[in-house]
Protein backbone atom coordinates (compact mmCIF):
# COMPACT_ATOMS: atom_id res chain seq x y z
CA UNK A 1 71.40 66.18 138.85
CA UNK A 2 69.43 68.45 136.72
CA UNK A 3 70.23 68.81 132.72
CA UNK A 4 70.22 72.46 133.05
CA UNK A 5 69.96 75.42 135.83
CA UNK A 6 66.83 77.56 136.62
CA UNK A 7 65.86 79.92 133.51
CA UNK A 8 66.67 83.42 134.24
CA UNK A 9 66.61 87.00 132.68
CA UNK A 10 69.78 87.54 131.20
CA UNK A 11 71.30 90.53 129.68
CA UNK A 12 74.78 88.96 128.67
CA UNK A 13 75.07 89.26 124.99
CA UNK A 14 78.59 88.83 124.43
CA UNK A 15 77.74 84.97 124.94
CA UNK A 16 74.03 84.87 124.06
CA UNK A 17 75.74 85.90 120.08
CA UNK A 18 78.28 82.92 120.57
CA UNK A 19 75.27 80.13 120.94
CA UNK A 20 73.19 82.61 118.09
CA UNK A 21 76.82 82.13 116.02
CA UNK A 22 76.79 78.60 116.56
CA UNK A 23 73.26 77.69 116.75
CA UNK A 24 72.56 79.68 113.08
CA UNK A 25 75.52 78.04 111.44
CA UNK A 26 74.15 74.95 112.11
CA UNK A 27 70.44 75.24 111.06
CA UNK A 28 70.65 78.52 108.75
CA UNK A 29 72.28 76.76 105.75
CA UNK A 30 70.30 78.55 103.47
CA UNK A 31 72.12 81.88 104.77
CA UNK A 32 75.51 82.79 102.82
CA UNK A 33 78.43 83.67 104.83
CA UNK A 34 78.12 87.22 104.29
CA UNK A 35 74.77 87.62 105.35
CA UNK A 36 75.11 85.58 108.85
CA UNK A 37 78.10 88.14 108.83
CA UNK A 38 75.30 90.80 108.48
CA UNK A 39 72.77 89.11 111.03
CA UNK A 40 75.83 88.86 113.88
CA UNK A 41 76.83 92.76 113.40
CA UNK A 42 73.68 93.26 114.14
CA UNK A 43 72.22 90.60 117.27
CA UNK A 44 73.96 92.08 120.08
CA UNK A 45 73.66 95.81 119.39
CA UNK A 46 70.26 95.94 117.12
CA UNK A 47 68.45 93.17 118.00
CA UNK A 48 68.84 91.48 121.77
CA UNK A 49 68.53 94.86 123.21
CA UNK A 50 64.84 94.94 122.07
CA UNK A 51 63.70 92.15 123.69
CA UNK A 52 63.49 90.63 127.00
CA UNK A 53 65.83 87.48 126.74
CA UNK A 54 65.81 84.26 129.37
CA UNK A 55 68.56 81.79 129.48
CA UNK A 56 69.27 78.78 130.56
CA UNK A 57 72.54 77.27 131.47
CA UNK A 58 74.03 73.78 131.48
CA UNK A 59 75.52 71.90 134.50
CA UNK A 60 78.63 73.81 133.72
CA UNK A 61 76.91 76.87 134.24
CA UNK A 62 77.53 77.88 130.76
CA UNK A 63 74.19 79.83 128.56
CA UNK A 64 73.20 77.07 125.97
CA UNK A 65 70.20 78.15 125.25
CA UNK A 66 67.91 81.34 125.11
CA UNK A 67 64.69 83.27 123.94
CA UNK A 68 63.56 86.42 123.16
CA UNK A 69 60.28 87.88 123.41
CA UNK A 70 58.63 91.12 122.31
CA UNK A 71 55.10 91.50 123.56
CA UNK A 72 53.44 88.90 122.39
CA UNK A 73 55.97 87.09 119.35
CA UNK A 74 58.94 84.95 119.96
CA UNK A 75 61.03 87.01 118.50
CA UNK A 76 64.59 84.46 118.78
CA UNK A 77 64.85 80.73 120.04
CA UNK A 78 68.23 79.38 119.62
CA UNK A 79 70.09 76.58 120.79
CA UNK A 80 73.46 75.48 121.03
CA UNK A 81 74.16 72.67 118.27
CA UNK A 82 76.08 70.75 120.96
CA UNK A 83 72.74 71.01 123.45
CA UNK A 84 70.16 70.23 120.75
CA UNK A 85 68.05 67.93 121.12
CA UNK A 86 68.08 67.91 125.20
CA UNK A 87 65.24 69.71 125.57
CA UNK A 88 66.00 73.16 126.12
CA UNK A 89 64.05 74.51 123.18
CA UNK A 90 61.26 72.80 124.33
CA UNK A 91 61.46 74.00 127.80
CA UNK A 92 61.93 77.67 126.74
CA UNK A 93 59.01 77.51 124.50
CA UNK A 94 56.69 75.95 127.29
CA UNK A 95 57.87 79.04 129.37
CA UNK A 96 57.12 81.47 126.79
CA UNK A 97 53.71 80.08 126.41
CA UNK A 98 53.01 79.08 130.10
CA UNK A 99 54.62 82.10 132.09
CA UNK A 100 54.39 84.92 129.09
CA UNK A 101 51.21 84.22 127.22
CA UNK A 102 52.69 84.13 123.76
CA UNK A 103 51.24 82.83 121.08
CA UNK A 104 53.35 83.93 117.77
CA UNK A 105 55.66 83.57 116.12
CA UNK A 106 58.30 83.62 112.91
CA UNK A 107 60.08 81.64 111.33
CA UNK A 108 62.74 81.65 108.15
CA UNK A 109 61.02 79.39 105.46
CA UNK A 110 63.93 77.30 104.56
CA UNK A 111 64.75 76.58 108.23
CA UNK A 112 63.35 73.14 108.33
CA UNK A 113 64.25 72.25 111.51
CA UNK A 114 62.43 75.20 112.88
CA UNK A 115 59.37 74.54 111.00
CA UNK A 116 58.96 71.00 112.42
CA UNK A 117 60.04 72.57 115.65
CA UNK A 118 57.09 74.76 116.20
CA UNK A 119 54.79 72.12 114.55
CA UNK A 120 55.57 70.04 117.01
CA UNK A 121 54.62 72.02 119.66
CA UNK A 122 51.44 72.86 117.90
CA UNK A 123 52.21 76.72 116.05
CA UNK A 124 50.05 76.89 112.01
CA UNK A 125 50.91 78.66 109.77
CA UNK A 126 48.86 81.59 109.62
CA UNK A 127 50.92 83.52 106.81
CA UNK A 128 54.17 84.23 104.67
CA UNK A 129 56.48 87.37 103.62
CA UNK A 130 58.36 87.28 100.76
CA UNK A 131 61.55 88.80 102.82
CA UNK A 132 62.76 89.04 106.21
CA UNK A 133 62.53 92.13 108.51
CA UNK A 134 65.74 93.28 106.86
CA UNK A 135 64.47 92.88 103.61
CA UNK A 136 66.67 90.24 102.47
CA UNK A 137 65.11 87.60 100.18
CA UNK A 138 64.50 84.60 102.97
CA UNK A 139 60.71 84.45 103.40
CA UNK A 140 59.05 84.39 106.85
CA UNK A 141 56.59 82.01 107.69
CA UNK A 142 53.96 83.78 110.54
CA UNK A 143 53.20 80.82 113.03
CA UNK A 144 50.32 81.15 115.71
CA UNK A 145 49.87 78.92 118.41
């Protein structure tokens, strides 16, 4: 039996922001409470919306992982902390790459375990801002594949 179902196109927010919740509460440490407060007003109503998002489920048919692309950045990878390390990042990013053609992307500076993430699979560094896209003082690392 497979670890996970097909991915799929998936437009269900409500619990897309419960794995985001989840997922950036246990890799965004460097993010105070008020600002992941900030960041989850915002995911389902600002942010998802703007990108096309795939899923994929576990065996229990519940999303546990997902991406988001814009043209031609990863725009959000996330992981539930109870599904890490099972492969579904990895498979998401070899569909990005393989199906979508993308070759960028960003990620927060302090978020180590994104960093190594993407070095992994083979992203540089190929630049920095000082803040996010909101403006908020957690620089961006540019990645390119």
């Amino acid at each position: 039996m497979s670890i996970f179902k097909k991915i799929e196109r998936s437009r269900d927010y409500d619990s897309l922001t419960k794995v985001w919740l989840e997922s950036v509460k246990a890799t965004h440490d460097f993010l105070s409470e008020n600002d992941i407060e900030f960041y989850h007003r915002k995911i389902a109503s600002d942010y998802m919306p703007n990108v096309e998002i795939y899923t994929i489920k576990n065996c229990n048919d519940d999303p546990c992982a997902f991406i988001g692309l814009s043209h031609d950045n990863i725009e959000m990878l996330f992981v539930h902390p109870a599904e890490m390390s099972k492969g579904y990042g990895s498979t998401l990013l070899r569909f990005a790459i393989e199906e979508k053609g993308i070759r960028k992307t960003d990620v927060n500076e302090q978020n180590n375990q994104a960093r190594e993430f993407y070095h992994k699979h083979g992203f540089k560094i190929t630049g920095r801002s000082l803040t996010d896209g909101e403006g908020k003082p957690y620089p961006i690392l540019h990645l390119e594949l």
